[in-house]
C-alpha atoms as a PDB file:
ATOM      1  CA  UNK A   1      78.881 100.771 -17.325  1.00  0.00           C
ATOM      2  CA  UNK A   2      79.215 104.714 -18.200  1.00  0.00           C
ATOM      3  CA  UNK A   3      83.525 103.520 -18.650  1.00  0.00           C
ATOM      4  CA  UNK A   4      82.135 100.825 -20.930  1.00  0.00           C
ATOM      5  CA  UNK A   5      80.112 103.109 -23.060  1.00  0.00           C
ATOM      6  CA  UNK A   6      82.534 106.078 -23.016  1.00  0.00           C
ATOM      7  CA  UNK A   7      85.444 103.722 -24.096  1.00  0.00           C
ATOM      8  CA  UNK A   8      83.262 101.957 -27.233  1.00  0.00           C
ATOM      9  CA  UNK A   9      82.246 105.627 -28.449  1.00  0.00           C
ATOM     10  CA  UNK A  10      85.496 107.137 -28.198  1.00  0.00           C
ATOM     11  CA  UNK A  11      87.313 104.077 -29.888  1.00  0.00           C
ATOM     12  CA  UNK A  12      84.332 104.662 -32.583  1.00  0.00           C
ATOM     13  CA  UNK A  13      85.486 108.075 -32.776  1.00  0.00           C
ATOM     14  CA  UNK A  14      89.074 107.341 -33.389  1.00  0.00           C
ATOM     15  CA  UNK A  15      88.722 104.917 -36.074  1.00  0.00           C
ATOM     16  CA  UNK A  16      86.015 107.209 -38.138  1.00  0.00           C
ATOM     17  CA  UNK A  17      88.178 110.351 -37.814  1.00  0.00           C
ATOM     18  CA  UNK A  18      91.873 109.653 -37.151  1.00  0.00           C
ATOM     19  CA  UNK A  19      92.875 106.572 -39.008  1.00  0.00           C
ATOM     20  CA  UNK A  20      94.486 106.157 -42.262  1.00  0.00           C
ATOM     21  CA  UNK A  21      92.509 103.481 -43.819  1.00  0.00           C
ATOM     22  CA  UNK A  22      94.413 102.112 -47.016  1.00  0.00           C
ATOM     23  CA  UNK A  23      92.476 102.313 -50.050  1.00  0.00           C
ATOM     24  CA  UNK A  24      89.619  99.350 -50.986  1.00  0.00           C
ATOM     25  CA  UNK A  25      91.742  98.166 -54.445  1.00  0.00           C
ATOM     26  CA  UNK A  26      95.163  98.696 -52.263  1.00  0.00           C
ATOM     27  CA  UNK A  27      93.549  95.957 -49.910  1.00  0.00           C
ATOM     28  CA  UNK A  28      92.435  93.960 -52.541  1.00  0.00           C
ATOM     29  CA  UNK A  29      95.545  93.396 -54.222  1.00  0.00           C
ATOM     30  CA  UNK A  30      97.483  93.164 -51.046  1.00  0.00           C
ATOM     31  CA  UNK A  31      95.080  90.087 -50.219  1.00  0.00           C
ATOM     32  CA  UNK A  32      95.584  88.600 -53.709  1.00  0.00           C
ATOM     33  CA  UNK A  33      99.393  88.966 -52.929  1.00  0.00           C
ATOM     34  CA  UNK A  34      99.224  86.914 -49.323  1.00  0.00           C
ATOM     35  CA  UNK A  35      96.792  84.399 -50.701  1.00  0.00           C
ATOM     36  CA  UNK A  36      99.291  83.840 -53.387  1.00  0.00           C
ATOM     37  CA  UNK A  37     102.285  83.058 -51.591  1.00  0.00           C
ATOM     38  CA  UNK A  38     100.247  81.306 -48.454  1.00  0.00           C
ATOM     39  CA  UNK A  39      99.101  78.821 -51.375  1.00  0.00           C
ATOM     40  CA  UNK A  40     103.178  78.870 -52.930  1.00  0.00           C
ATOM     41  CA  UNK A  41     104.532  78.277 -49.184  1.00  0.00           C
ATOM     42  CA  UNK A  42     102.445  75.719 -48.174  1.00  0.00           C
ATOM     43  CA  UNK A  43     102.794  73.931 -51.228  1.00  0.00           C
ATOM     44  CA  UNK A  44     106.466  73.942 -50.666  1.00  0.00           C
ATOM     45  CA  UNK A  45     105.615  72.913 -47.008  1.00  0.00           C
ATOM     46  CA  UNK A  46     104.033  69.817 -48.331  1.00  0.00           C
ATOM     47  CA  UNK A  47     106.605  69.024 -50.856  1.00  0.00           C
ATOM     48  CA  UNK A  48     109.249  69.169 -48.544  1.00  0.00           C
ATOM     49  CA  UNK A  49     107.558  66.936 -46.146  1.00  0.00           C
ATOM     50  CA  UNK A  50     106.635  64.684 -48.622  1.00  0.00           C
ATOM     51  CA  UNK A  51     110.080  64.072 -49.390  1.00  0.00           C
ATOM     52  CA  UNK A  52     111.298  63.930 -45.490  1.00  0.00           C
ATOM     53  CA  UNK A  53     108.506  61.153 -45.119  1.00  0.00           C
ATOM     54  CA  UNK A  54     109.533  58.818 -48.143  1.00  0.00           C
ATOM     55  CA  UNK A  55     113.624  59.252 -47.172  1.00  0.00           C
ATOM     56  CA  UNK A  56     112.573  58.428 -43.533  1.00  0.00           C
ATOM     57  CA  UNK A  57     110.407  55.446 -44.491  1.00  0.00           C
ATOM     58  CA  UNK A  58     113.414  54.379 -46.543  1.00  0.00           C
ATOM     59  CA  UNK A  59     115.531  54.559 -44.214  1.00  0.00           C
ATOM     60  CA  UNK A  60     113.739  52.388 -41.861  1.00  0.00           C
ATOM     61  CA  UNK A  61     112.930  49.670 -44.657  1.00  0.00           C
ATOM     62  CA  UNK A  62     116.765  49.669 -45.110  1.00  0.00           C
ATOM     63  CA  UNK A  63     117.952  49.158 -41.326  1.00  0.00           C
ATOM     64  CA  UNK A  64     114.861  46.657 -41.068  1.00  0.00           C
ATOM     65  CA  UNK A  65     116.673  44.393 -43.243  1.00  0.00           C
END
């Protein structure tokens, strides 16, 4: 239990004294940025299989007949 404790208060230690922690409107806008292109990717995600779904669907009304 003593490991347990030693381990949480030293990892305590290192992150309040020897990290680099990037600045709160650095963050921010770096968030903005990925939200941004996770909303631009998966739209092309869905357009893309959109399109795959309609040409396969097609395709299968065409051989059907």
């Amino acid at each position: 239990m003593a490991g347990l404790i030693n381990y949480v208060t030293d990892s305590y230690n290192e992150l309040k004294n020897h990290v680099t922690w990037t600045p709160w409107s650095e963050a921010q806008r770096l968030t903005l940025v990925v939200i941004v292109f996770s909303v631009i990717f998966s739209l092309a995600i869905w357009g893309v299989d959109t399109v795959f779904s309609r040409v396969i669907e097609q395709y299968f009304t065409w051989v059907k007949s």
